[in-house]
Protein backbone atom coordinates (compact mmCIF):
# COMPACT_ATOMS: atom_id res chain seq x y z
CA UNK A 1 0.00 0.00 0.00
CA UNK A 2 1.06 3.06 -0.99
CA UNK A 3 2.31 6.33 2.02
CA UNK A 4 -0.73 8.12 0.59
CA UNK A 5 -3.25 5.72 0.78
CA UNK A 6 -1.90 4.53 4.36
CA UNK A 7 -2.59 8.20 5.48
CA UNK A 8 -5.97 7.99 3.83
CA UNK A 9 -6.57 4.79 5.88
CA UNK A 10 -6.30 6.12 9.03
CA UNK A 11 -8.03 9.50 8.41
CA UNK A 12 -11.30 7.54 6.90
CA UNK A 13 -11.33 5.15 10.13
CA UNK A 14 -11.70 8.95 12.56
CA UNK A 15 -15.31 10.29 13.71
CA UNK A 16 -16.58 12.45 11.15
CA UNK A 17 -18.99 13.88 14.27
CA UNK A 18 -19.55 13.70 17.22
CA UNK A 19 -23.05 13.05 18.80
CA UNK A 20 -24.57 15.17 21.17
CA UNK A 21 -25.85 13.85 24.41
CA UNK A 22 -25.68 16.12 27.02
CA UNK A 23 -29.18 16.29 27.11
CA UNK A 24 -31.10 16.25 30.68
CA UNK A 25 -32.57 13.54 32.18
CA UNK A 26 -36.33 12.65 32.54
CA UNK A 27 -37.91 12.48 36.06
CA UNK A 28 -38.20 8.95 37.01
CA UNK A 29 -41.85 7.65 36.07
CA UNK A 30 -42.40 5.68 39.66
CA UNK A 31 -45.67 4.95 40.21
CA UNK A 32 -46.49 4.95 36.07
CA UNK A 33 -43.24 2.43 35.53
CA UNK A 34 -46.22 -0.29 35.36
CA UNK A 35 -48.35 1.43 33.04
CA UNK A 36 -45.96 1.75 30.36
CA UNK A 37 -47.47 -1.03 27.81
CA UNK A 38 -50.90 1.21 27.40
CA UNK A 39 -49.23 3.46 25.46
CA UNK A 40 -48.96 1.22 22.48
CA UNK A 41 -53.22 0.00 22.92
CA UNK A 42 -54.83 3.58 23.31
CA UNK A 43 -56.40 5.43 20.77
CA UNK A 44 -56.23 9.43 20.37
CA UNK A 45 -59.32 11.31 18.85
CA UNK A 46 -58.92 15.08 18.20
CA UNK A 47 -62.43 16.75 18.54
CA UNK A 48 -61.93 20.87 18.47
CA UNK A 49 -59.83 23.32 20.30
CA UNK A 50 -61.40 27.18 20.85
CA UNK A 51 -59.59 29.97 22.75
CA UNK A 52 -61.62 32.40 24.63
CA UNK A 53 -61.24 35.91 25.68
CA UNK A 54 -63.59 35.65 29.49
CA UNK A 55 -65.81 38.51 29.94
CA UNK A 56 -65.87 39.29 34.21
CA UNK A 57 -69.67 37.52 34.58
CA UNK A 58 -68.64 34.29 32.52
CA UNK A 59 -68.65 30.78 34.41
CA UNK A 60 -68.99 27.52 33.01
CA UNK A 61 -72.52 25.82 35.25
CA UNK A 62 -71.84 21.97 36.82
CA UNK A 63 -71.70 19.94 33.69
CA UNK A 64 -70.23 16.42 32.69
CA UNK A 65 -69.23 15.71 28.81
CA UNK A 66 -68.63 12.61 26.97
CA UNK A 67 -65.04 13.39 25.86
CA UNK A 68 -61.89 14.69 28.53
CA UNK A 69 -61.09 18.35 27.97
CA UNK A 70 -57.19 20.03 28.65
CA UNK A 71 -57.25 23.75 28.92
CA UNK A 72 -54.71 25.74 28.80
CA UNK A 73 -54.89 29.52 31.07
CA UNK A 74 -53.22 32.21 28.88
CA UNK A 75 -54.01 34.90 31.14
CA UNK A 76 -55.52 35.53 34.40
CA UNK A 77 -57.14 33.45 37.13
CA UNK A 78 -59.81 31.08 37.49
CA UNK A 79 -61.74 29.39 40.16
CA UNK A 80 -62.20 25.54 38.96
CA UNK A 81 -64.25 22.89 40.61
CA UNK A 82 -62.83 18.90 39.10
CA UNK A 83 -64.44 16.29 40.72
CA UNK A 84 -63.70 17.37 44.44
CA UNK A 85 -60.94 19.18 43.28
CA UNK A 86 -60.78 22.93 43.97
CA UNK A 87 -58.10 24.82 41.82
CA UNK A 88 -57.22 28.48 41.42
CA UNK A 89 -55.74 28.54 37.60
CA UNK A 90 -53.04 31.00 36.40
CA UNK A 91 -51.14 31.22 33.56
CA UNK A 92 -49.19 28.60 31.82
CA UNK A 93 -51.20 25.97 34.08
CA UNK A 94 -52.68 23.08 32.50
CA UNK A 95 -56.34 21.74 33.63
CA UNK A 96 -56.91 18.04 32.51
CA UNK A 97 -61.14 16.81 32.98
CA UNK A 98 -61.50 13.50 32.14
CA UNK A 99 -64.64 12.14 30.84
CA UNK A 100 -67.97 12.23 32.45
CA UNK A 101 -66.58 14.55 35.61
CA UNK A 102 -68.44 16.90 36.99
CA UNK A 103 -66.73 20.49 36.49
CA UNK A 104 -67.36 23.55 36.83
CA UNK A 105 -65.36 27.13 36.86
CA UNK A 106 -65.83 30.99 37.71
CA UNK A 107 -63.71 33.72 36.77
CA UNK A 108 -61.69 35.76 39.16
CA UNK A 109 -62.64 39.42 37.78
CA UNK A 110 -59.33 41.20 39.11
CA UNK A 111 -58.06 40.51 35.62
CA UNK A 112 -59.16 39.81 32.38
CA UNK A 113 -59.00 35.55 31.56
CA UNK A 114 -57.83 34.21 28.45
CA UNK A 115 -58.49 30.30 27.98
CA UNK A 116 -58.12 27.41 25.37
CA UNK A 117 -60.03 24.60 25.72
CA UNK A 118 -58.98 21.04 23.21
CA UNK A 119 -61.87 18.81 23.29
CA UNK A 120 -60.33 14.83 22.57
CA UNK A 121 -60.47 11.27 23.64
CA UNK A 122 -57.79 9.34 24.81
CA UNK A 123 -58.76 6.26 25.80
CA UNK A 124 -57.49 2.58 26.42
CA UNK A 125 -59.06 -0.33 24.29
CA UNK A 126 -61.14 2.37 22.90
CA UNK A 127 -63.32 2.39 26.14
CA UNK A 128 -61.66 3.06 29.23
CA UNK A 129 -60.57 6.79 29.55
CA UNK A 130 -57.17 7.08 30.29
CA UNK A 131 -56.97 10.11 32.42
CA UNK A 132 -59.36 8.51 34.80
CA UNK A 133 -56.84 5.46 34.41
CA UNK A 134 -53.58 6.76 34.99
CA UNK A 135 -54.67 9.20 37.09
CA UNK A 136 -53.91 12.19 35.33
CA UNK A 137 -53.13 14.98 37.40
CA UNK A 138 -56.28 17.50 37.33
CA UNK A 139 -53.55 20.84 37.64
CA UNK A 140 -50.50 21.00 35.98
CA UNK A 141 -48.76 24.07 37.16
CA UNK A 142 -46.63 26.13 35.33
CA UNK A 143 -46.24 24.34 31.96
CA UNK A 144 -45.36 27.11 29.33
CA UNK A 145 -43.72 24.59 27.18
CA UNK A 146 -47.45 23.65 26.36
CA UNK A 147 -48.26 26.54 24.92
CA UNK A 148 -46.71 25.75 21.63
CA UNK A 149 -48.74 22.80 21.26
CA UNK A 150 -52.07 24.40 22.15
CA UNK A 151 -51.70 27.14 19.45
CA UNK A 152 -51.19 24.37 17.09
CA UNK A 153 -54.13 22.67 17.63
CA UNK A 154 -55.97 25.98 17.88
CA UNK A 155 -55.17 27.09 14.22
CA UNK A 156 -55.94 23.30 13.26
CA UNK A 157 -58.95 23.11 14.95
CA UNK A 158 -60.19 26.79 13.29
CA UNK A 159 -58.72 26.26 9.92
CA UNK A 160 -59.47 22.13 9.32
CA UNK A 161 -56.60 21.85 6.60
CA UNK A 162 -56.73 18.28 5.19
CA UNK A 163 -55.47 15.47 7.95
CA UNK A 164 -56.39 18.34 10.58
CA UNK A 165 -57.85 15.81 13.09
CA UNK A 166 -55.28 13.10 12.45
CA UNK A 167 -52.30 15.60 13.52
CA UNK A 168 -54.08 17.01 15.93
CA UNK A 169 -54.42 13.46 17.44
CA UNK A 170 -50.46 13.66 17.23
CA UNK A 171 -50.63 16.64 19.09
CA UNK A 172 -52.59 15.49 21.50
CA UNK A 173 -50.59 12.74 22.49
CA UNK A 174 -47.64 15.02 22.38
CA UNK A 175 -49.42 16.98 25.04
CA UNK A 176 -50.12 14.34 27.18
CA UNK A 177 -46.51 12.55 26.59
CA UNK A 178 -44.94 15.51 27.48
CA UNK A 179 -46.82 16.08 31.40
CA UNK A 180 -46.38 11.89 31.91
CA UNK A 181 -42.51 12.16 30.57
CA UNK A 182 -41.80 15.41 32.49
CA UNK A 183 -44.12 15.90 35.61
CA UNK A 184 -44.39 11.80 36.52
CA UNK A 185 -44.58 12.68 40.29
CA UNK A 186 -48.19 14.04 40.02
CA UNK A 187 -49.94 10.81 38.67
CA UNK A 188 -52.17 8.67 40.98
CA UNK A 189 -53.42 5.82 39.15
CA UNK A 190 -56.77 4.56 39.80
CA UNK A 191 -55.92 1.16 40.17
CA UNK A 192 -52.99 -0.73 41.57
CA UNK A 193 -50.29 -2.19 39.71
CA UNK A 194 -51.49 -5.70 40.15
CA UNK A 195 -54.76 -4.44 38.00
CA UNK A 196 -52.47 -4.17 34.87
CA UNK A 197 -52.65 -8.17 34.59
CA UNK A 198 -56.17 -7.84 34.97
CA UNK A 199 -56.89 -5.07 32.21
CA UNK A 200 -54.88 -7.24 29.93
CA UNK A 201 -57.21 -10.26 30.91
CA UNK A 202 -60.78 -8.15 30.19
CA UNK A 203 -59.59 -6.87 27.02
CA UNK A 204 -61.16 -9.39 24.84
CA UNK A 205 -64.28 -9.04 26.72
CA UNK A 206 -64.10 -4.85 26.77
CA UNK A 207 -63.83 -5.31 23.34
CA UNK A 208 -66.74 -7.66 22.86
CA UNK A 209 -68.91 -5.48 23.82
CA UNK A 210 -67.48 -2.68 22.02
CA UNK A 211 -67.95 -4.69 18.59
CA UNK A 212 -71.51 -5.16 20.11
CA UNK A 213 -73.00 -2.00 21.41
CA UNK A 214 -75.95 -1.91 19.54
CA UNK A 215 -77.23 -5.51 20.00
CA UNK A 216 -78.33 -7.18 23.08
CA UNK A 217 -74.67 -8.19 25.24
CA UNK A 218 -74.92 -10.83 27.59
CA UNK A 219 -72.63 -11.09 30.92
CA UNK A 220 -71.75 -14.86 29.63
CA UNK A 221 -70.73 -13.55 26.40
CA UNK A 222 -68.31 -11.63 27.53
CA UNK A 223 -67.07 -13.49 30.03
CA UNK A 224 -66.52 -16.33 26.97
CA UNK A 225 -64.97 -13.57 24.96
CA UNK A 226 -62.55 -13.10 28.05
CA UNK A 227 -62.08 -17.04 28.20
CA UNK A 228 -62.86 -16.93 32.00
CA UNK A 229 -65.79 -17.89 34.09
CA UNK A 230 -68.70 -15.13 34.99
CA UNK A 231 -68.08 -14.54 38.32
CA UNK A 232 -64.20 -14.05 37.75
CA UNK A 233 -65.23 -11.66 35.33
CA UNK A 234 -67.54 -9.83 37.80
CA UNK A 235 -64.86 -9.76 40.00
CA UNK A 236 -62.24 -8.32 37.90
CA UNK A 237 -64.69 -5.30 36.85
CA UNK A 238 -65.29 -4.65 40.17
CA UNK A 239 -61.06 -4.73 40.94
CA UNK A 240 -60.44 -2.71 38.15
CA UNK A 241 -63.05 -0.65 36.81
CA UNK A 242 -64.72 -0.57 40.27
CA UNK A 243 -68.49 -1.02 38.60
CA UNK A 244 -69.88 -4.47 37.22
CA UNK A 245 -69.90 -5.60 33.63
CA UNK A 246 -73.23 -4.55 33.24
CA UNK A 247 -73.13 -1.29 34.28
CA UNK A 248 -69.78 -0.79 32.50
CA UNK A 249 -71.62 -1.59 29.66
CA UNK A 250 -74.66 0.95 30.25
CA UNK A 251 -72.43 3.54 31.07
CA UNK A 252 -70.49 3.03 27.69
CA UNK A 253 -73.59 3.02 25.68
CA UNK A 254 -74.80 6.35 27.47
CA UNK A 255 -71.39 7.63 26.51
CA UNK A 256 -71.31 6.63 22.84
CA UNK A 257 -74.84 8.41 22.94
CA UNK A 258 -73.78 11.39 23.97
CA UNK A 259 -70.28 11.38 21.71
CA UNK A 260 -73.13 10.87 19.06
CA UNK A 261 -75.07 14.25 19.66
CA UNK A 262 -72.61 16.57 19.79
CA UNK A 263 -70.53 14.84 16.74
CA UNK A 264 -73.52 14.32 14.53
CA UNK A 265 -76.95 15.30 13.14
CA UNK A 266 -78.26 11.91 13.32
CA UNK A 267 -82.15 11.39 14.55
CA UNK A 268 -81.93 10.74 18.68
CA UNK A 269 -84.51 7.77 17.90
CA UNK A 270 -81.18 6.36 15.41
CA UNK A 271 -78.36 7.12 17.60
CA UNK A 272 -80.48 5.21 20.67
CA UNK A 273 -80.75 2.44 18.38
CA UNK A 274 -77.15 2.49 17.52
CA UNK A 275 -76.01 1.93 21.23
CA UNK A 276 -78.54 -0.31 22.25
CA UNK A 277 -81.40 1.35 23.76
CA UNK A 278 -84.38 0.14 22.34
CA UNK A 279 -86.66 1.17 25.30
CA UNK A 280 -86.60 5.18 24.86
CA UNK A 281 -88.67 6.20 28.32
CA UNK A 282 -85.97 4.26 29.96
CA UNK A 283 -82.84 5.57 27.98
CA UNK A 284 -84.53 9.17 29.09
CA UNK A 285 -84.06 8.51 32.49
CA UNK A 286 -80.60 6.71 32.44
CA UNK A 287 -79.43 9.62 30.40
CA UNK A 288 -80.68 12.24 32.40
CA UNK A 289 -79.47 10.66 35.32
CA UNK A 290 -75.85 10.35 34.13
CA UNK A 291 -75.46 14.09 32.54
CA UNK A 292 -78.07 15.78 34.78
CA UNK A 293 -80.00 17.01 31.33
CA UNK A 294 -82.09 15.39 28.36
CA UNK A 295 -80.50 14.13 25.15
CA UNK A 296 -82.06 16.70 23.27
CA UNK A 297 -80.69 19.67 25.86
CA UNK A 298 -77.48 17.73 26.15
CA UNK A 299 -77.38 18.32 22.02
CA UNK A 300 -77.94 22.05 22.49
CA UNK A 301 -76.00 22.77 25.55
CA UNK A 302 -72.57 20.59 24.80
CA UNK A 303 -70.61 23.33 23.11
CA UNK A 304 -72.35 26.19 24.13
CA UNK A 305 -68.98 28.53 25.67
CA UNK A 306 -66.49 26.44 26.37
């Protein structure tokens, strides 16, 4: 080999770069280390995002809605009733509602309140809400990285380009991703870690019934779908999803109802139908009983403000 081409040699077997890795560390998940694997089984449904100026008399009335909402406080303060939650919002805090809580809000009228609010669904075997799973924190304080995001899904949400609602899934979970990955410490999952076995067990019957929502689902049917015996069934719904499989499944049905009216125009006799309900006095009072209101006031009510 020629001098040259030995010099060559060596210079070609050097780094060309080097790699950067002096990044910081992530908070150590703890309590979520379990719930890692639900990542790859949920599903992320954009619905609309809407910022809004607050004028000193607004409030937003006890309500409960069929999808989880994130807001996002621009400016101002806020007085915010979760659950049994009571939070004073300020800027660059984060608000997470899961589905079907009760919430409400008032505005603190020192100052004038900006808001966003991103309507979505994130849920786990397309059924179980995962806020309410994991335990999502209901106040994320000071999280101005967010902001970003939220003004993303804002102009998305107003503008609908084509794919709008598929990226703004992907923004969604970026949202979320980013308060598991970087503020672990204030999750409290509803269930223990032992209940992770379990979920994995009633999948195939969650999802049963999810193929079947608008025909007649028996408790033995599932259970067969879940290849276990009815009362071990019954008594992994009550472990894990603290209800029983047939009240899982009514409350699923009233929430595919009310997903229904406020996504579409369809007939409340059809969308009844759809989910099962083929005795309407009685649907009435089970939805009226769950979201305090009547389908048809539901319908007019959902997306009235925020």
């Amino acid at each position: 080999m020629a001098e040259g081409d030995k010099v060559l040699s060596q210079w070609d077997r050097r780094p060309m770069t080097l790699v950067r890795d002096d990044f910081l560390p992530y908070p150590s998940p703890d309590s979520l280390r379990e719930w890692a694997w639900v990542w790859e089984r949920m599903s992320f449904t954009f619905l609309h995002a809407r910022q809004h100026e607050c004028l000193p008399h607004w409030h937003i009335a006890p309500r409960r809605l069929p999808n989880a909402i994130a807001f996002f406080v621009h400016t101002g303060k806020a007085r915010w009733q979760i659950g049994d939650a009571i939070v004073i919002a300020q800027p660059d805090d984060l608000l997470f509602i899961p589905e079907g809580v009760w919430h409400s809000a008032e505005h603190l009228p020192e100052r004038r309140f900006c808001v966003s609010a991103i309507h979505f669904t994130a849920r786990l075997f397309e059924s179980l809400d995962i806020l309410s799973v994991l335990g999502f924190p209901v106040h994320v304080p000071k999280l101005p990285e967010a902001g970003s995001v939220v003004n993303e899904l804002l102009r998305l949400s107003a503008r609908q380009p084509l794919g709008w609602q598929r990226r703004g899934a992907a923004l969604v979970t970026d949202l979320l991703l980013r308060v598991v990955q970087e503020r672990p410490d204030l999750f409290r999952p509803a269930a223990s870690p032992s209940a992770v076995t379990a979920l994995k067990i009633l999948h195939p019957a969650l999802q049963f019934a999810e193929d079947h929502l608008g025909e007649r689902v028996t408790v033995t049917e599932m259970a067969e779908a879940a290849a276990c015996s009815v009362r071990h069934l019954r008594r992994l719904f009550r472990e894990v999803l603290g209800m029983s499989p047939k009240r899982w499944l009514i409350e699923r049905r009233l929430q595919k109802v009310a997903h229904l009216l406020t996504q579409t125009d369809l007939p409340l006799k059809v969308i009844a139908a759809e989910c099962g309900f083929d005795d309407l006095p009685h649907f009435h009072r089970l939805f009226r009983r769950r979201f305090g209101q009547s389908p048809a006031q539901f319908r007019r009510s959902a997306f009235r403000g925020l």
